[in-house]
Protein backbone atom coordinates (compact mmCIF):
# COMPACT_ATOMS: atom_id res chain seq x y z
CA UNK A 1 30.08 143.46 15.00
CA UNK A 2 32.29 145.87 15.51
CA UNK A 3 32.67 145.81 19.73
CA UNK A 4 33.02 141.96 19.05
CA UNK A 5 36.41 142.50 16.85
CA UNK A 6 37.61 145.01 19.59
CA UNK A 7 36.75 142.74 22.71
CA UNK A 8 38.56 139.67 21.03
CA UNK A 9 41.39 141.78 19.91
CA UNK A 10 41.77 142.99 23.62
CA UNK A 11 41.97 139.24 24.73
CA UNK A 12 44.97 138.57 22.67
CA UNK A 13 46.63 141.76 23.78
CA UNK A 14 45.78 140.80 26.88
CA UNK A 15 47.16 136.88 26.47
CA UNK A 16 50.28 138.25 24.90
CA UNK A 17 51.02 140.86 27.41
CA UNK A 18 50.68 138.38 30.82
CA UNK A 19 52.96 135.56 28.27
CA UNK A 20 55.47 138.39 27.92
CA UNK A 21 54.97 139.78 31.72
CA UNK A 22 55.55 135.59 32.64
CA UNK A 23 59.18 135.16 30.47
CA UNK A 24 60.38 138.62 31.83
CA UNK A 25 59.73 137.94 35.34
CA UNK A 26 61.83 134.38 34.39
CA UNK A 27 64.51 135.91 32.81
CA UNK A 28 64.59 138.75 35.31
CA UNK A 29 64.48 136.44 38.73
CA UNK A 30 67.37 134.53 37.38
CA UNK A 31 69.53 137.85 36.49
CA UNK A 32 68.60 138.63 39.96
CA UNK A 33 70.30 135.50 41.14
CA UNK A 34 73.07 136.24 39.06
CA UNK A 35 73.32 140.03 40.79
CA UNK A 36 73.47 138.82 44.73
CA UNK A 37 76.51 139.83 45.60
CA UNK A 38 77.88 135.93 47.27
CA UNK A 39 77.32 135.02 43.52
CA UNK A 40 79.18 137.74 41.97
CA UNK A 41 81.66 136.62 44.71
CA UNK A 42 81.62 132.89 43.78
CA UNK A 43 81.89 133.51 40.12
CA UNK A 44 84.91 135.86 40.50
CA UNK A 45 86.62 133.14 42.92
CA UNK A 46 85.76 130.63 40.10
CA UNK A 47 88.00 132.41 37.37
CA UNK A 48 90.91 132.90 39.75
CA UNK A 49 90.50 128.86 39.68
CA UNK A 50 90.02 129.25 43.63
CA UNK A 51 86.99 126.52 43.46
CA UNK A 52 86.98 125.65 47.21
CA UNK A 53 86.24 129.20 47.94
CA UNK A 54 83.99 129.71 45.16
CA UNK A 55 82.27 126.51 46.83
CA UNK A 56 81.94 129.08 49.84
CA UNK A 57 80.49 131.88 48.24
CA UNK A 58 77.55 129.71 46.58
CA UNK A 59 76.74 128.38 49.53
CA UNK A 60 76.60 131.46 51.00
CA UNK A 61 74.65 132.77 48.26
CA UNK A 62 71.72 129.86 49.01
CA UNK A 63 71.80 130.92 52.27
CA UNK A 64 70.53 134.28 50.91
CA UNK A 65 68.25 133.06 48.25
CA UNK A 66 67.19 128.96 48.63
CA UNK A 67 65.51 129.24 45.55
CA UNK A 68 68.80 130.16 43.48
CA UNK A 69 68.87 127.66 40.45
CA UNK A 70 71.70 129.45 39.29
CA UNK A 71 73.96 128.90 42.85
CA UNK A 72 72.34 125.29 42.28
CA UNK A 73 73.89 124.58 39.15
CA UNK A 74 76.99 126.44 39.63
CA UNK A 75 77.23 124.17 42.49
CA UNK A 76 76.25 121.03 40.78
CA UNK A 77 79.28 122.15 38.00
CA UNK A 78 81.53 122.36 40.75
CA UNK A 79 81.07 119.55 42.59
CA UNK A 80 81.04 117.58 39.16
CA UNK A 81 84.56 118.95 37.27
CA UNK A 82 86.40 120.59 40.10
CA UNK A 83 85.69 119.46 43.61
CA UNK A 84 84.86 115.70 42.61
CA UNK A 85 81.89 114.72 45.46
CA UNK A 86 79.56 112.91 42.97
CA UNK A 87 76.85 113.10 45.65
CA UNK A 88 76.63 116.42 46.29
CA UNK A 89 76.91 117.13 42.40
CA UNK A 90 73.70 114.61 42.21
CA UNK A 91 72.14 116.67 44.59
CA UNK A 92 72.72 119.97 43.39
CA UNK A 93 71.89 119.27 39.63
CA UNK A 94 68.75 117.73 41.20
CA UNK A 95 67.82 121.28 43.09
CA UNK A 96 68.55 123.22 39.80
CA UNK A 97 66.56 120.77 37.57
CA UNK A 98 63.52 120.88 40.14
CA UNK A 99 63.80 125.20 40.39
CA UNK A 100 64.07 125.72 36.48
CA UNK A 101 62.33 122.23 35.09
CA UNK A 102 62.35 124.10 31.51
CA UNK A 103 65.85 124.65 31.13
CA UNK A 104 67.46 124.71 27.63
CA UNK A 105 70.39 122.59 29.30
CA UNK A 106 68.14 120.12 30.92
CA UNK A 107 68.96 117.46 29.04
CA UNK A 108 72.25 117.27 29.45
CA UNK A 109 71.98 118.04 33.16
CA UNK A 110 70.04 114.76 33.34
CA UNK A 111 72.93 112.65 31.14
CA UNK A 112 75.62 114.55 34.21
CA UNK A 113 73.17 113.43 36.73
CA UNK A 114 73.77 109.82 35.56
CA UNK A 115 77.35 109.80 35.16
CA UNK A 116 77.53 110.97 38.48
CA UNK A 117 75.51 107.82 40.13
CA UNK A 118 77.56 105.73 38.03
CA UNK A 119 80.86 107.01 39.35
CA UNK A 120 79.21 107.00 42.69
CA UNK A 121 78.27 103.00 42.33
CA UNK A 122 82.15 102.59 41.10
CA UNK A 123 83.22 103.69 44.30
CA UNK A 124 80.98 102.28 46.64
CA UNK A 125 81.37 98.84 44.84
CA UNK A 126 84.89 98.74 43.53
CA UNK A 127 85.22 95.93 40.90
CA UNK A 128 89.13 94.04 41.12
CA UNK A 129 90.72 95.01 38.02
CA UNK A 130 91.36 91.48 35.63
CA UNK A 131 95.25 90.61 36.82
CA UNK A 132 93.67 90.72 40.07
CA UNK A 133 90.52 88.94 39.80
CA UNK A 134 92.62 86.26 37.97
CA UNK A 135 95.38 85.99 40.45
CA UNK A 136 92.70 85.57 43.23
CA UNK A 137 90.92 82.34 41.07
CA UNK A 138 94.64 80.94 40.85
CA UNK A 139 95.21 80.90 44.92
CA UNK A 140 91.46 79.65 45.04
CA UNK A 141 92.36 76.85 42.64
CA UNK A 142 95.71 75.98 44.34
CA UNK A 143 93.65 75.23 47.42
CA UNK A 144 91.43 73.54 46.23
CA UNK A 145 94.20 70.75 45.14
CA UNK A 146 95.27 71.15 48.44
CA UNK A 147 91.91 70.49 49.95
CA UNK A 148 91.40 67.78 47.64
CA UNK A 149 94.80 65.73 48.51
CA UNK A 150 94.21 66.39 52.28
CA UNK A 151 91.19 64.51 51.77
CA UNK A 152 92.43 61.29 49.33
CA UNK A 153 95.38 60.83 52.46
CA UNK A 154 92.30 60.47 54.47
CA UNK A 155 90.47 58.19 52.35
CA UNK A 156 93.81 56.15 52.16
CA UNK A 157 94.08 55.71 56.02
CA UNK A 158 90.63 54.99 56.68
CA UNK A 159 90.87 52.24 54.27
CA UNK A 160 93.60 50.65 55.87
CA UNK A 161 92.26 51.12 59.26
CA UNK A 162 89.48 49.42 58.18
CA UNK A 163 91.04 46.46 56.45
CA UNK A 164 93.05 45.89 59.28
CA UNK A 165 90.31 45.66 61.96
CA UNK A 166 88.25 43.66 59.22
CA UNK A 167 91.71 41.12 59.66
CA UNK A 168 92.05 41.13 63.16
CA UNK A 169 88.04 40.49 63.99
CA UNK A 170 87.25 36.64 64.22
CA UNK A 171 84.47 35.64 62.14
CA UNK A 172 80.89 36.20 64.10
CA UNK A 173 77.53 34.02 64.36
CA UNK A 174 77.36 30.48 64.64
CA UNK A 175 79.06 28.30 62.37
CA UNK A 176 77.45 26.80 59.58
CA UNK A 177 77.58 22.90 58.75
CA UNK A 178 76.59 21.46 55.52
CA UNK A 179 74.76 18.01 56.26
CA UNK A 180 76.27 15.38 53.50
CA UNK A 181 74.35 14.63 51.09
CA UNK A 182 71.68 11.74 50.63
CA UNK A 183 71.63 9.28 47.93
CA UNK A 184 68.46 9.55 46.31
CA UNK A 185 67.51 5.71 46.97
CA UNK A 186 67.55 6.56 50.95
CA UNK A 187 64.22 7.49 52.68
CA UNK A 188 65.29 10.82 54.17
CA UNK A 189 62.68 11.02 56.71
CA UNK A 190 64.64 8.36 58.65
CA UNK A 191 68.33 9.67 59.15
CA UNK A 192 70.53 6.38 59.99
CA UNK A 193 73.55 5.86 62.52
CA UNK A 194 75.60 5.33 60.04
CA UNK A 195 75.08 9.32 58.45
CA UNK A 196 74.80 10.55 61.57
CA UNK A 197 78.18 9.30 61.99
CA UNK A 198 80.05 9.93 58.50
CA UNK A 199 78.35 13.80 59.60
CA UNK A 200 80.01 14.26 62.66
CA UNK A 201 83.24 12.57 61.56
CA UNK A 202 83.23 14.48 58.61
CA UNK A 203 82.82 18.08 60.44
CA UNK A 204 86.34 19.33 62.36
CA UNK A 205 86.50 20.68 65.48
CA UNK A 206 87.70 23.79 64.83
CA UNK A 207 83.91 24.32 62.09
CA UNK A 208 82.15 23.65 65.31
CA UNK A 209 83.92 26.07 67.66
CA UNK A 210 81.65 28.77 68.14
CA UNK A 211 83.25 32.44 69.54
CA UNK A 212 83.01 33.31 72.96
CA UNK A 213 81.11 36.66 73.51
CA UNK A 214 80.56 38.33 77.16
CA UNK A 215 77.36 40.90 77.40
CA UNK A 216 78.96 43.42 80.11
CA UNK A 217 77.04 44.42 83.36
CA UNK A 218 77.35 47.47 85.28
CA UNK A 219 80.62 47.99 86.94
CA UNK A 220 82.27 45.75 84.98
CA UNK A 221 85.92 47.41 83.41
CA UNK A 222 87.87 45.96 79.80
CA UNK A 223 90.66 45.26 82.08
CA UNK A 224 88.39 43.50 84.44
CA UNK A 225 86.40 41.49 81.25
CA UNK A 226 89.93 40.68 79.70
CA UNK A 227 91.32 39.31 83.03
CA UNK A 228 88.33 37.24 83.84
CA UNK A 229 89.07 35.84 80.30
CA UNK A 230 92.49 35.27 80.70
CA UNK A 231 93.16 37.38 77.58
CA UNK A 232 95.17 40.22 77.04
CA UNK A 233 93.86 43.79 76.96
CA UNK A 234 94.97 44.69 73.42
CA UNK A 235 93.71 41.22 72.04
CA UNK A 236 90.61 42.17 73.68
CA UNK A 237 90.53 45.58 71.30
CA UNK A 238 91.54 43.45 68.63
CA UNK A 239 88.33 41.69 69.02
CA UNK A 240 86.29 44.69 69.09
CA UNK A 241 87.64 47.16 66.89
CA UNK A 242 84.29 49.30 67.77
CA UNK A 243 85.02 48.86 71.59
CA UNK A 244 86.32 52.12 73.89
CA UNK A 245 88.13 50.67 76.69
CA UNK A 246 88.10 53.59 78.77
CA UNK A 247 83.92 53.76 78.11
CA UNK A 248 82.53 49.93 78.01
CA UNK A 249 78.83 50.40 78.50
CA UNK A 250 76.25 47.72 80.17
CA UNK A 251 74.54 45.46 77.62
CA UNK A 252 77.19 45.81 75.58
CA UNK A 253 78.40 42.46 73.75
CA UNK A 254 81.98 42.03 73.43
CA UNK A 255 84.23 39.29 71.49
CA UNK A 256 85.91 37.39 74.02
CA UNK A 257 89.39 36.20 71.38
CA UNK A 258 90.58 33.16 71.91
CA UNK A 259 94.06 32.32 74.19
């Protein structure tokens, strides 16, 4: 019973003695970071507020010693407060944070960490301050009217253009003519002389007239087709409000206007 209390009592001693051994080697590899002489250097340099060249000496002092989390973070603090580069300050926290994980300050590393990608987002993405923004939807808007009355004036002459062509294009299609009507006594399978004469005395000439139209062939010119005619040219376009003179096309059926 005895060698059993002495064995288990040598375990703890044992436990307790590599637990120890494991937080003075911690505490004693940072001190040591603390000692190399580019360190000493870079903290001097950052009391005599020369932070560029305290910059220089903890780079320096990685150079010695990679594994420095304390050049890290005095590098991370720097680059945060003094020398504003957000990115590098990301970077370094990042290297202290990943070297000494267990770090009484790591929590608020992590909350500097963030402010730094936020001020790193706010000047990669600059948002237009609310004068400005505002400003800019006033010029948008005042274009827009512009736009928009640019495009009524259109309207407005398209209209017209197309109410006058619609004035100056003679009616097309054969003309219609009511037949008079039949008194309801006649037999109306047997149309007499004497309707067939009240019709056509009834109808005027002009109802009757049908338009003249000319289907152009190859080789044929609107000069040529109004001249042939006996028409002028522009009462020829008249006519044809649709027609290009310069580019008549064969096939194509043109209103021949009346002299």
């Amino acid at each position: 019973m005895l060698t059993w209390i002495r064995f288990a009592f040598g375990v703890c001693v044992v436990a307790a003695g590599v637990a120890l051994n494991g937080c003075s080697l911690s505490d004693q590899s940072q001190l040591d970071e603390e000692k190399e002489p580019h360190f000493v250097l870079g903290k001097g340099r950052v009391n005599a507020m020369d932070y560029q060249g305290a910059i220089e000496a903890f780079e320096q002092s990685l150079e010695t010693n990679p594994h420095s989390a304390a050049a890290h973070f005095e590098l991370g603090w720097l680059y945060d407060e003094k020398v504003p580069d957000p990115a590098a300050a990301i970077y370094h926290y990042g290297q202290y944070l990943k070297l000494y994980p267990n770090a009484d300050n790591a929590e608020v590393i992590r909350q500097r960490i963030y402010r730094c990608k936020q001020q790193l987002a706010a000047d990669v993405l600059p948002l237009p301050s609310a004068p400005a923004a505002q400003q800019q939807l006033e010029n948008l808007a005042g274009q827009n009217r512009q736009l928009q009355d640019e495009v009524n004036k259109w309207r407005a002459y398209y209209a017209s253009q197309l109410a006058a062509a619609k004035t100056n294009t003679p009616p097309s299609g054969n003309a219609t003519v009511q037949p008079a009507p039949v008194p309801a006594a006649q037999d109306v399978s047997v149309p007499t002389a004497s309707a067939n004469t009240s019709t056509s005395r009834s109808t005027s000439p002009a109802a009757m007239t049908r338009p003249r139209t000319h289907t152009v062939v190859a080789g044929e010119t609107a000069v040529g087709i109004a001249r042939k005619y006996g028409v002028k040219l522009n009462a020829l376009e008249a006519a044809n409000p649709d027609m290009n003179p310069t580019r008549i096309r064969a096939g194509q059926v043109l209103n021949i206007p009346s002299t």
